[in-house]
PDB file of N, CA and C in Angstrom:
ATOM      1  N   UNK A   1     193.983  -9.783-158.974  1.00  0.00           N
ATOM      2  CA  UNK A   1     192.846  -9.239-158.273  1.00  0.00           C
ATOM      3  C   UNK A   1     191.736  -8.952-159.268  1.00  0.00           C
ATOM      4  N   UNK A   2     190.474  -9.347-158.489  1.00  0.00           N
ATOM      5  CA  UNK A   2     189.569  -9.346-159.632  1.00  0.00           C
ATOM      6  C   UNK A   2     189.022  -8.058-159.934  1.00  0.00           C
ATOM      7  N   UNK A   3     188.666  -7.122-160.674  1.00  0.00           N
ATOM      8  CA  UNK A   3     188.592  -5.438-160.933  1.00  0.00           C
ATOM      9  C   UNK A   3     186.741  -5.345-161.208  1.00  0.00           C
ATOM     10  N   UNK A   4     186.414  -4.696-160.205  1.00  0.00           N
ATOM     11  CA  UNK A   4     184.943  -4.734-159.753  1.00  0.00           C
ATOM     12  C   UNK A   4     184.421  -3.045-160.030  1.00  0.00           C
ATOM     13  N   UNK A   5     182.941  -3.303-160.662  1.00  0.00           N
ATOM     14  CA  UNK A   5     183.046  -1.521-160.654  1.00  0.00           C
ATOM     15  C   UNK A   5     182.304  -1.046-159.394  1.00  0.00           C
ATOM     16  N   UNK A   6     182.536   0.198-159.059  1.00  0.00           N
ATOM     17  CA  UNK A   6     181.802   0.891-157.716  1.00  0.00           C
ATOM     18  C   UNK A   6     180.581   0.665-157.779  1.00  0.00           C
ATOM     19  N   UNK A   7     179.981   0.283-158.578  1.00  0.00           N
ATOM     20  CA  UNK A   7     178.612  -0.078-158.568  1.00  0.00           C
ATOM     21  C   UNK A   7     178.590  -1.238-158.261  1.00  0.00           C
ATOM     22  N   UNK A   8     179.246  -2.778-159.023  1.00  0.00           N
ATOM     23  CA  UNK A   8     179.519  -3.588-158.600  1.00  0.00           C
ATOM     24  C   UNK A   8     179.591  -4.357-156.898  1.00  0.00           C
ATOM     25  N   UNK A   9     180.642  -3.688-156.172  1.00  0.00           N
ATOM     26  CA  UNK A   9     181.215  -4.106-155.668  1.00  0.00           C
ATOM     27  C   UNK A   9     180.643  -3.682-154.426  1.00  0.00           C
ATOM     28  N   UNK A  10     179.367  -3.596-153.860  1.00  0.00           N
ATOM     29  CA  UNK A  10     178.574  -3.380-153.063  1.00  0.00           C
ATOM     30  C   UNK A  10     177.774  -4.684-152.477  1.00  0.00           C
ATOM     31  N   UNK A  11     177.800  -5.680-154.302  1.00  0.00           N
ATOM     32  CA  UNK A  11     177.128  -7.025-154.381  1.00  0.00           C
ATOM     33  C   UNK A  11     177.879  -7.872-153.510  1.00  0.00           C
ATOM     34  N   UNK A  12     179.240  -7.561-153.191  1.00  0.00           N
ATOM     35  CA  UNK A  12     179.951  -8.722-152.797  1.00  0.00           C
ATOM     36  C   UNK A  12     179.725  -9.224-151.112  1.00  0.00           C
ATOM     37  N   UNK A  13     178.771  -8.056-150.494  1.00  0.00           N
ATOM     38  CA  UNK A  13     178.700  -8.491-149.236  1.00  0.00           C
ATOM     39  C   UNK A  13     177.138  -8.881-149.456  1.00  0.00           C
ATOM     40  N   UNK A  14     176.844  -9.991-148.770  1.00  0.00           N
ATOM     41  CA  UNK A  14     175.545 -10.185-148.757  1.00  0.00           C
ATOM     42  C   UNK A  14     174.671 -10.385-147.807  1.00  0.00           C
ATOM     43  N   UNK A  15     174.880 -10.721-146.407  1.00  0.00           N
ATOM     44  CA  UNK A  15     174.118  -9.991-145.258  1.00  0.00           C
ATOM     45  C   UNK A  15     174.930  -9.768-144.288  1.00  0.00           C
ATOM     46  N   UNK A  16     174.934  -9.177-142.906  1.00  0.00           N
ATOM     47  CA  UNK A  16     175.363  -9.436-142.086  1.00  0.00           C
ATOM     48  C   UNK A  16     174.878 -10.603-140.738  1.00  0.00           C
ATOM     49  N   UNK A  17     175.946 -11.168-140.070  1.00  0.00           N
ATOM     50  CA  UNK A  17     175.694 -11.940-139.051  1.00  0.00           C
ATOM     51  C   UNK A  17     175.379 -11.559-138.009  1.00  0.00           C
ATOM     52  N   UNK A  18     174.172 -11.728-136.984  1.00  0.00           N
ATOM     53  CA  UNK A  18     174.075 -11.181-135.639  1.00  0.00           C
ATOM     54  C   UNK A  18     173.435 -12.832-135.261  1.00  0.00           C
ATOM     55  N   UNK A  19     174.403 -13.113-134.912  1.00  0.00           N
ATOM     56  CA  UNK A  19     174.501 -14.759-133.969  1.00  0.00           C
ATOM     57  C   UNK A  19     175.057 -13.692-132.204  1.00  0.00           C
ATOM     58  N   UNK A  20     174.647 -14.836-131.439  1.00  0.00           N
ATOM     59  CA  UNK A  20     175.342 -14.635-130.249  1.00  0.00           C
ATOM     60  C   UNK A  20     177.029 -13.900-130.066  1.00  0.00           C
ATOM     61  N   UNK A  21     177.415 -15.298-131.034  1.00  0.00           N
ATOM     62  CA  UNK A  21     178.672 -15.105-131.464  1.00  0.00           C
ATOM     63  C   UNK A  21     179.528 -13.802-131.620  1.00  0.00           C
ATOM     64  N   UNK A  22     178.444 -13.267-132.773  1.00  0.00           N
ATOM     65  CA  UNK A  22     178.876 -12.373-133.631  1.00  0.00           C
ATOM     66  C   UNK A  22     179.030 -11.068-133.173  1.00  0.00           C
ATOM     67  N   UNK A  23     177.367 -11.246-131.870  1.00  0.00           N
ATOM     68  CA  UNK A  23     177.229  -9.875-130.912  1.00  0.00           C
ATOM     69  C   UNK A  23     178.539  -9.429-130.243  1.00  0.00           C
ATOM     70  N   UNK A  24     178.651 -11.010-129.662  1.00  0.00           N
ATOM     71  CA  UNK A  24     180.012 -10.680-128.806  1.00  0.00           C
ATOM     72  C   UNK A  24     181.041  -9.867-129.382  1.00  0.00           C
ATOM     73  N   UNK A  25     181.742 -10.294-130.339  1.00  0.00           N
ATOM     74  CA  UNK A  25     182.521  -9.360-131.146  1.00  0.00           C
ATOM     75  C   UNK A  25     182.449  -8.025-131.208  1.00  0.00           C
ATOM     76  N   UNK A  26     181.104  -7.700-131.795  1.00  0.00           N
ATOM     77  CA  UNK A  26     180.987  -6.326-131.879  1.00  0.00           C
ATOM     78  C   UNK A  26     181.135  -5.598-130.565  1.00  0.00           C
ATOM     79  N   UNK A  27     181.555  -6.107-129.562  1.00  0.00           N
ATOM     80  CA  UNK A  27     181.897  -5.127-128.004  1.00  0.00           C
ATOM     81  C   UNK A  27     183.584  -5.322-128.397  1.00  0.00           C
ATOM     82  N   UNK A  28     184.347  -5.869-129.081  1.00  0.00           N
ATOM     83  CA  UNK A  28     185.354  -5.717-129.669  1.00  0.00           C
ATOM     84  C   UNK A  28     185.710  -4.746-130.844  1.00  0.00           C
ATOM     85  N   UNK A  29     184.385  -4.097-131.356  1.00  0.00           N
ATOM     86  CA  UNK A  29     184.373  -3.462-132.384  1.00  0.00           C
ATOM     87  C   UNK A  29     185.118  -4.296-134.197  1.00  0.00           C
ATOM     88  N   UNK A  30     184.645  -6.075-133.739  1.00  0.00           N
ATOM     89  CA  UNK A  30     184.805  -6.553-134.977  1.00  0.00           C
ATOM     90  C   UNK A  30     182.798  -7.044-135.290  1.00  0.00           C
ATOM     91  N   UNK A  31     182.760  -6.929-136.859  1.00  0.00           N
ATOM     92  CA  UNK A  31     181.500  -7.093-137.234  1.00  0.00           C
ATOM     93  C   UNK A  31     181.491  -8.321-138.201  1.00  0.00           C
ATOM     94  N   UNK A  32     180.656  -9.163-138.402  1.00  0.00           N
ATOM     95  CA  UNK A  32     180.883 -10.687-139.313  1.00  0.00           C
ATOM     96  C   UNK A  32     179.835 -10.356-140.382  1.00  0.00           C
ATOM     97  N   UNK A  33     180.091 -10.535-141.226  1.00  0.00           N
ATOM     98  CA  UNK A  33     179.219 -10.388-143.052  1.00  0.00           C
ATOM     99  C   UNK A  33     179.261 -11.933-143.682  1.00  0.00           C
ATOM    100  N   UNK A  34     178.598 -12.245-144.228  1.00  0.00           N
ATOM    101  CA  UNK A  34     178.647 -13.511-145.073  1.00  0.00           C
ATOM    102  C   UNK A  34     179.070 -12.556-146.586  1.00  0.00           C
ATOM    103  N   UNK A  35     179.882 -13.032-147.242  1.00  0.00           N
ATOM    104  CA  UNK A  35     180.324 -12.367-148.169  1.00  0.00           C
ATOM    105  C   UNK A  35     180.582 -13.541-149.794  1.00  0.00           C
ATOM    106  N   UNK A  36     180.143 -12.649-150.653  1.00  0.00           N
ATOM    107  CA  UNK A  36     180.644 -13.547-152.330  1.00  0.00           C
ATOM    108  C   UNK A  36     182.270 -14.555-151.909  1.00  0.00           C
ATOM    109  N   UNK A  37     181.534 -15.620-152.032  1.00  0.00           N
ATOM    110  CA  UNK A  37     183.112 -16.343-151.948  1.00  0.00           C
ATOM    111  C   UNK A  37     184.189 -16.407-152.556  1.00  0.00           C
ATOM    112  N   UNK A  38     183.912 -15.312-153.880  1.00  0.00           N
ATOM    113  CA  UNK A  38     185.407 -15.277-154.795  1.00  0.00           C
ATOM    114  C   UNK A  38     185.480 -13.699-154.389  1.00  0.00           C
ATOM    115  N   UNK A  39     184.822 -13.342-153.628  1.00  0.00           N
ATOM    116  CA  UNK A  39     185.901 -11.773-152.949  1.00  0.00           C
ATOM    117  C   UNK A  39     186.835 -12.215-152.197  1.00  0.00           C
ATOM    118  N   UNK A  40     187.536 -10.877-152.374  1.00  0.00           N
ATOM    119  CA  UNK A  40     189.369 -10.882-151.514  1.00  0.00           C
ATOM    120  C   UNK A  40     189.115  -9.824-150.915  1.00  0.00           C
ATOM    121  N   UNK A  41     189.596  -9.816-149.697  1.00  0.00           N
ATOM    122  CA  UNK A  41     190.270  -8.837-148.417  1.00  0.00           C
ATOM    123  C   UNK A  41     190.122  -7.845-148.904  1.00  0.00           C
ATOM    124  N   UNK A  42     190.870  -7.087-149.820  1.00  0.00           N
ATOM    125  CA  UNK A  42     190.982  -5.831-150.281  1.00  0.00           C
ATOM    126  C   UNK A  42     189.500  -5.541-151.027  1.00  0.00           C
ATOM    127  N   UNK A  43     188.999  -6.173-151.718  1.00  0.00           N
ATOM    128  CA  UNK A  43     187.499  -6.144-152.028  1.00  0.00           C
ATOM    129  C   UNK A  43     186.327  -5.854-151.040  1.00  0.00           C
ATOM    130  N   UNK A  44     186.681  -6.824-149.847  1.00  0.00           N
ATOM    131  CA  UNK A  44     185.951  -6.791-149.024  1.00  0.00           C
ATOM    132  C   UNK A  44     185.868  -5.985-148.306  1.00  0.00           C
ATOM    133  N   UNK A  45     186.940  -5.054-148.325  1.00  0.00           N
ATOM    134  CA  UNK A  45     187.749  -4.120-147.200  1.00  0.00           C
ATOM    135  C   UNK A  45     186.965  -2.632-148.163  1.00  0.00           C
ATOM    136  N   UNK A  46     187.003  -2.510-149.466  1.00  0.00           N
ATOM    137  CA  UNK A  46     186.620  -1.619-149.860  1.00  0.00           C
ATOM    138  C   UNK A  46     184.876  -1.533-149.965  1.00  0.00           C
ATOM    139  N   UNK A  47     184.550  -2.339-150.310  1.00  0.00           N
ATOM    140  CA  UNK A  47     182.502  -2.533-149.889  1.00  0.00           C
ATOM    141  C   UNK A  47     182.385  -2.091-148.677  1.00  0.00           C
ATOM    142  N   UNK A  48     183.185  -2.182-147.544  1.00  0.00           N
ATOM    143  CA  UNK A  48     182.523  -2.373-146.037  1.00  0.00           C
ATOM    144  C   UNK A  48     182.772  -0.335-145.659  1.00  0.00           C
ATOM    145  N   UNK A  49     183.526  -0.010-146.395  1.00  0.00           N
ATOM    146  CA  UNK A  49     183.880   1.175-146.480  1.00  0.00           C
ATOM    147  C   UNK A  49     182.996   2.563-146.908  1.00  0.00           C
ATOM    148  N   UNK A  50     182.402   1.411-148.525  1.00  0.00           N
ATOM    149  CA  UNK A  50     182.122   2.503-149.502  1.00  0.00           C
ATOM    150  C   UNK A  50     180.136   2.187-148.810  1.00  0.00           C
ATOM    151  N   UNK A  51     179.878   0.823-148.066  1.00  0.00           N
ATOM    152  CA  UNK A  51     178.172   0.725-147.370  1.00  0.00           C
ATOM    153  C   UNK A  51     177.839   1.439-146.852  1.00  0.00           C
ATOM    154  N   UNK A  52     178.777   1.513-145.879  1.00  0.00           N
ATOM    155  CA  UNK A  52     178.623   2.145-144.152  1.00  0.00           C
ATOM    156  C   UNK A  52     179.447   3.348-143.892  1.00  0.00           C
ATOM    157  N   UNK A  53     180.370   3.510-144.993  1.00  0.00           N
ATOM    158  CA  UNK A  53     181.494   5.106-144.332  1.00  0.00           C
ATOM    159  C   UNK A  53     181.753   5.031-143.466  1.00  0.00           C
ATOM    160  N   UNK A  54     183.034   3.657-142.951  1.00  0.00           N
ATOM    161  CA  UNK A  54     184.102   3.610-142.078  1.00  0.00           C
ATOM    162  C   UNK A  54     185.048   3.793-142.653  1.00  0.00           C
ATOM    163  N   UNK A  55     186.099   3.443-141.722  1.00  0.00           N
ATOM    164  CA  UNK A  55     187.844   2.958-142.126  1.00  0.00           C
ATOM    165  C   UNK A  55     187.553   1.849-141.119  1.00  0.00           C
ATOM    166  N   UNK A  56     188.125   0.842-141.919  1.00  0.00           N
ATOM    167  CA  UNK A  56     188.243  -0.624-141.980  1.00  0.00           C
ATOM    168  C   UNK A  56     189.288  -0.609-141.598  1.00  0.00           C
ATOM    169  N   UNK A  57     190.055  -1.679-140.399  1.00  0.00           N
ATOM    170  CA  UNK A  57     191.224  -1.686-139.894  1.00  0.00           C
ATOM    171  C   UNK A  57     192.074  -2.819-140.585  1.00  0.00           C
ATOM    172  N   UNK A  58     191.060  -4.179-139.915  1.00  0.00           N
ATOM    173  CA  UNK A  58     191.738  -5.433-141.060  1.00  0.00           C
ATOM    174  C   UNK A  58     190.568  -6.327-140.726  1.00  0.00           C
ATOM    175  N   UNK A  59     191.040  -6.692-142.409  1.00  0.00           N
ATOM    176  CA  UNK A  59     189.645  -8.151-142.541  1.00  0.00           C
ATOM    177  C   UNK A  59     190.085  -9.717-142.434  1.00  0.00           C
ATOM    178  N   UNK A  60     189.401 -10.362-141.816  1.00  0.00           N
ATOM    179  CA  UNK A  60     189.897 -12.068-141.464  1.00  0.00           C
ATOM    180  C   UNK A  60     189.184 -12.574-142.510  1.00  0.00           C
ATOM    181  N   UNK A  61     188.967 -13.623-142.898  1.00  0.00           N
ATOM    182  CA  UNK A  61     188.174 -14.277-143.999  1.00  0.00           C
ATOM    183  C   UNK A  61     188.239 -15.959-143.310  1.00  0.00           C
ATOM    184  N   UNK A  62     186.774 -16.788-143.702  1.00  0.00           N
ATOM    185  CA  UNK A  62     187.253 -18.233-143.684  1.00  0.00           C
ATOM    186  C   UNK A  62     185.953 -18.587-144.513  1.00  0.00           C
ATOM    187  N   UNK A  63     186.339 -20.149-144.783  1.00  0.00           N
ATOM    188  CA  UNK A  63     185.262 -20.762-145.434  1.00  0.00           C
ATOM    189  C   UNK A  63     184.770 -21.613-145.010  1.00  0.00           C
ATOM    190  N   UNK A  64     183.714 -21.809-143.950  1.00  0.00           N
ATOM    191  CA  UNK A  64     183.324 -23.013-143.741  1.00  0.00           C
ATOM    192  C   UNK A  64     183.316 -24.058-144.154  1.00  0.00           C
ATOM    193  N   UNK A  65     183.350 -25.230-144.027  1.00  0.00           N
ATOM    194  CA  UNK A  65     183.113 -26.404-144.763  1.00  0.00           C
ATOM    195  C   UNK A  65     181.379 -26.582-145.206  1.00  0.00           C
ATOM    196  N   UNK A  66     181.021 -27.203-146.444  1.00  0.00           N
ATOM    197  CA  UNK A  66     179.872 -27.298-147.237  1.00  0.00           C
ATOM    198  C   UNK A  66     179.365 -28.078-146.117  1.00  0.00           C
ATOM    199  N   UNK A  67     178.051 -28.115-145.777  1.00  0.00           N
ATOM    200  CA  UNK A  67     177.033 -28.823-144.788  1.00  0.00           C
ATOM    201  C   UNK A  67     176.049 -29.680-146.215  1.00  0.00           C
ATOM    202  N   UNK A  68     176.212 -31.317-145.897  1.00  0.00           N
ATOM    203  CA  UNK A  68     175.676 -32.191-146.681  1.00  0.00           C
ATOM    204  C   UNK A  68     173.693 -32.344-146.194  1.00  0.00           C
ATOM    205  N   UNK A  69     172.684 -31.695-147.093  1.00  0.00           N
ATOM    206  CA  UNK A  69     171.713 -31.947-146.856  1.00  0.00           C
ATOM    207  C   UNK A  69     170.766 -32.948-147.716  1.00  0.00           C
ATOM    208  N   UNK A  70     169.609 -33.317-146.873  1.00  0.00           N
ATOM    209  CA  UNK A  70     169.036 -34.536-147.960  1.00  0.00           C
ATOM    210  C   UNK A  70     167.798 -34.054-148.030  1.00  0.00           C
ATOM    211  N   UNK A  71     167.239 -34.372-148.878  1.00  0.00           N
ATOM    212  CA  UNK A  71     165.725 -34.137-149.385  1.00  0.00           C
ATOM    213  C   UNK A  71     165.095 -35.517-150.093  1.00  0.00           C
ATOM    214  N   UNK A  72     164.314 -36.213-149.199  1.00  0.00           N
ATOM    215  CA  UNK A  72     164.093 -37.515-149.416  1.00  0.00           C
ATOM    216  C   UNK A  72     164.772 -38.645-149.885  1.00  0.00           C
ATOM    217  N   UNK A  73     165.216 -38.595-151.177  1.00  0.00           N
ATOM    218  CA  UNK A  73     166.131 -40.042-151.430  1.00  0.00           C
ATOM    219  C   UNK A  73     167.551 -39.474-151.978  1.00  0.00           C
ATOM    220  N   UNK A  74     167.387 -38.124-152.215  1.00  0.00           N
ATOM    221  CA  UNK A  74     168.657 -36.747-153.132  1.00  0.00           C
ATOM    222  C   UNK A  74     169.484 -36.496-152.100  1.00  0.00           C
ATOM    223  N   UNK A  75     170.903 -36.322-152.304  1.00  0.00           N
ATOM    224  CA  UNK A  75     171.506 -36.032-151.388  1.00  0.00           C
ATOM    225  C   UNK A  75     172.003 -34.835-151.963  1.00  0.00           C
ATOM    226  N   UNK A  76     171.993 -33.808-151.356  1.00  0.00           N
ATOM    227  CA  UNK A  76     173.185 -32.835-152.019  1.00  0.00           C
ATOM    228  C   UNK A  76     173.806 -31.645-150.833  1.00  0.00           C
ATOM    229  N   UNK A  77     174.349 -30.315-151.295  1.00  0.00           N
ATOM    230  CA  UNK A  77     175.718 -30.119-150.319  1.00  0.00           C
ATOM    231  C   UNK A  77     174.897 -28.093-150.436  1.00  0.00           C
ATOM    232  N   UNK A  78     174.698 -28.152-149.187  1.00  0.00           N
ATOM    233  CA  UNK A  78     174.282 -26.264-149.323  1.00  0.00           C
ATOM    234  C   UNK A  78     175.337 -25.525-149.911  1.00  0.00           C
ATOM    235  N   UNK A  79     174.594 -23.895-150.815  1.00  0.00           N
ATOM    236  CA  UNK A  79     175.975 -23.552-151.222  1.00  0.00           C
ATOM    237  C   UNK A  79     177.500 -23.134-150.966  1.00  0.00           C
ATOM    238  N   UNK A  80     177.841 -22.872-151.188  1.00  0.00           N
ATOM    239  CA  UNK A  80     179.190 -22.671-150.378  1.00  0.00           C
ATOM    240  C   UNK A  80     179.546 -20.896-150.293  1.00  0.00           C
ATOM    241  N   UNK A  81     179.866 -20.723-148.948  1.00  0.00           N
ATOM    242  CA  UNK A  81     179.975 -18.753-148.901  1.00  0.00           C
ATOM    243  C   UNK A  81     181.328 -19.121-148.137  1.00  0.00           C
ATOM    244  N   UNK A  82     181.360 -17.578-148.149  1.00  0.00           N
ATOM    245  CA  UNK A  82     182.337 -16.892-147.185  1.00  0.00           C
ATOM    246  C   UNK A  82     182.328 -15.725-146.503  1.00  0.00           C
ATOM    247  N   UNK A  83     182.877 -16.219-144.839  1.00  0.00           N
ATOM    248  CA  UNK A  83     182.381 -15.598-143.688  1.00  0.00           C
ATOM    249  C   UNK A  83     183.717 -14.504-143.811  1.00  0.00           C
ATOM    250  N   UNK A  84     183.092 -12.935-143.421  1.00  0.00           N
ATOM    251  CA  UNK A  84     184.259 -12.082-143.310  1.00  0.00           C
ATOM    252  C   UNK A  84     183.891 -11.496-141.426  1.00  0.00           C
ATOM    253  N   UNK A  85     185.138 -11.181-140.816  1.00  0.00           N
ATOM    254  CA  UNK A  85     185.143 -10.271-140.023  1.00  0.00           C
ATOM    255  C   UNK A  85     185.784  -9.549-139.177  1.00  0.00           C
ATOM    256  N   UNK A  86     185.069  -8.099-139.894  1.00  0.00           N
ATOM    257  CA  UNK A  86     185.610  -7.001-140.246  1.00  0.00           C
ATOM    258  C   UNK A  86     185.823  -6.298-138.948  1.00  0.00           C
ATOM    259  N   UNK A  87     186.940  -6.197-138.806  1.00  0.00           N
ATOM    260  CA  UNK A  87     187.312  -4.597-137.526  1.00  0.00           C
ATOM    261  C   UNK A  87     187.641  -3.104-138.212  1.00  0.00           C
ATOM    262  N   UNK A  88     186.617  -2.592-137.581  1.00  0.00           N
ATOM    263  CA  UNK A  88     186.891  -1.299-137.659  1.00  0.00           C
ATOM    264  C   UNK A  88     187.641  -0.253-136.493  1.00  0.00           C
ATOM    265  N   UNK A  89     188.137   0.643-137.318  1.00  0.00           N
ATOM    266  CA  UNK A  89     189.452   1.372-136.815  1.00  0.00           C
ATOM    267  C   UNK A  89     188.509   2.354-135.674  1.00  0.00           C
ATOM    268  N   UNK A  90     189.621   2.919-135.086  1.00  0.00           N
ATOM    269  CA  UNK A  90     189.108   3.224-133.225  1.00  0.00           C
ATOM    270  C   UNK A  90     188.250   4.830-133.980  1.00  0.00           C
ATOM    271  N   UNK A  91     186.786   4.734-133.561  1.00  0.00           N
ATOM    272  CA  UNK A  91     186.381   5.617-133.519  1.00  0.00           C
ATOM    273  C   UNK A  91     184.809   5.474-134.202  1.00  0.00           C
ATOM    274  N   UNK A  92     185.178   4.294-135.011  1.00  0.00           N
ATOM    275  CA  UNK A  92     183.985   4.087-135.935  1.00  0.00           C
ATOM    276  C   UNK A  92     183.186   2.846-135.576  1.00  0.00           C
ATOM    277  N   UNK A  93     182.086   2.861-135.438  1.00  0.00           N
ATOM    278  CA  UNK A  93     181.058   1.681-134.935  1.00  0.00           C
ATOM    279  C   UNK A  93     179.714   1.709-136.131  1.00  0.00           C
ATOM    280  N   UNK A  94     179.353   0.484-136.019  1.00  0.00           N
ATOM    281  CA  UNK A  94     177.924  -0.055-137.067  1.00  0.00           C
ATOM    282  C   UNK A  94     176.800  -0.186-135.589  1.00  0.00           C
ATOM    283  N   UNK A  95     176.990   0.097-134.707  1.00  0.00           N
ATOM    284  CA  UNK A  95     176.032  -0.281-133.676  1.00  0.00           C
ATOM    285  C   UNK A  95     174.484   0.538-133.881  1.00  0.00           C
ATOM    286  N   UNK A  96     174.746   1.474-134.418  1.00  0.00           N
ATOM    287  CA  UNK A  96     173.634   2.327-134.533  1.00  0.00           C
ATOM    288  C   UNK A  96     172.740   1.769-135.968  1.00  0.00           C
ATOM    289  N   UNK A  97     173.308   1.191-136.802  1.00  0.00           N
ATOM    290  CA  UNK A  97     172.932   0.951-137.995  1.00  0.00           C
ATOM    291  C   UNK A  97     172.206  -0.496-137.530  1.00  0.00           C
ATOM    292  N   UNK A  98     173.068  -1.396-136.739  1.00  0.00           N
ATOM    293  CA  UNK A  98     172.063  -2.542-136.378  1.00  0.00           C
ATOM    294  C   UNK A  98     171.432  -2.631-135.474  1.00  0.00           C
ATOM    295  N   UNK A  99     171.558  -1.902-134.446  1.00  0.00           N
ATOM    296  CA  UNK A  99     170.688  -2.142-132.998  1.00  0.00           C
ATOM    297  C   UNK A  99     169.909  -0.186-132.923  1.00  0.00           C
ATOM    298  N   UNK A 100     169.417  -0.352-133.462  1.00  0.00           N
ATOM    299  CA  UNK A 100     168.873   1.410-133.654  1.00  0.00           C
ATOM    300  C   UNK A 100     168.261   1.263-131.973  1.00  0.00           C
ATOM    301  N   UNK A 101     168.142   2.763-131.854  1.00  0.00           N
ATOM    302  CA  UNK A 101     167.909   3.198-130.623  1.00  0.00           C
ATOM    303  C   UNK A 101     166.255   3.255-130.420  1.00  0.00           C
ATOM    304  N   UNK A 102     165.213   2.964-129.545  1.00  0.00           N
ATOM    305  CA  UNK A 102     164.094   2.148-129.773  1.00  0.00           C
ATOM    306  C   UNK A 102     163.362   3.398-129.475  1.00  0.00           C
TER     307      UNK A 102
END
């Protein structure tokens, strides 16, 4: 496991997702982050903790496959991330933090 300092390890999430998709979830009380692709679960599990001051229940992880783009005659491949998403334990919600009250 890679050993990150508390200062550090804040970097490893880097935005959150609000796709259709993603909304849906959150009425499940799971939330989707694009996250550093060499973080692990337990990494990820501790950032989402130490951002927002939840308890994190359990984290899924996947990696999309690289999407091939071209730029006139260059071919090359967008960078490569990783999608986390995160459920939080019964009591705790991010709803207020992303959809503020108007």
């Amino acid at each position: 496991m890679t050993k990150y300092h508390a200062r550090d390890i804040i970097d490893l999430v880097i935005r959150p997702i609000l796709t259709e998709k993603a909304t849906m979830l959150m009425e499940q009380n799971k939330y989707t982050f694009d996250v550093v692709s060499k973080a692990k679960k337990p990494e990820i599990q501790a950032a989402i903790e130490q951002i927002f001051d939840v308890k994190v229940q359990s984290v899924n992880t996947h990696q999309p496959p690289r999407k091939q783009r071209r730029v006139g005659k260059f071919v090359g491949y967008r960078s490569q991330y990783k999608r986390a998403i995160v459920t939080l334990a019964e009591g705790y919600s991010l709803q207020n933090i992303f959809f503020p009250e108007v």
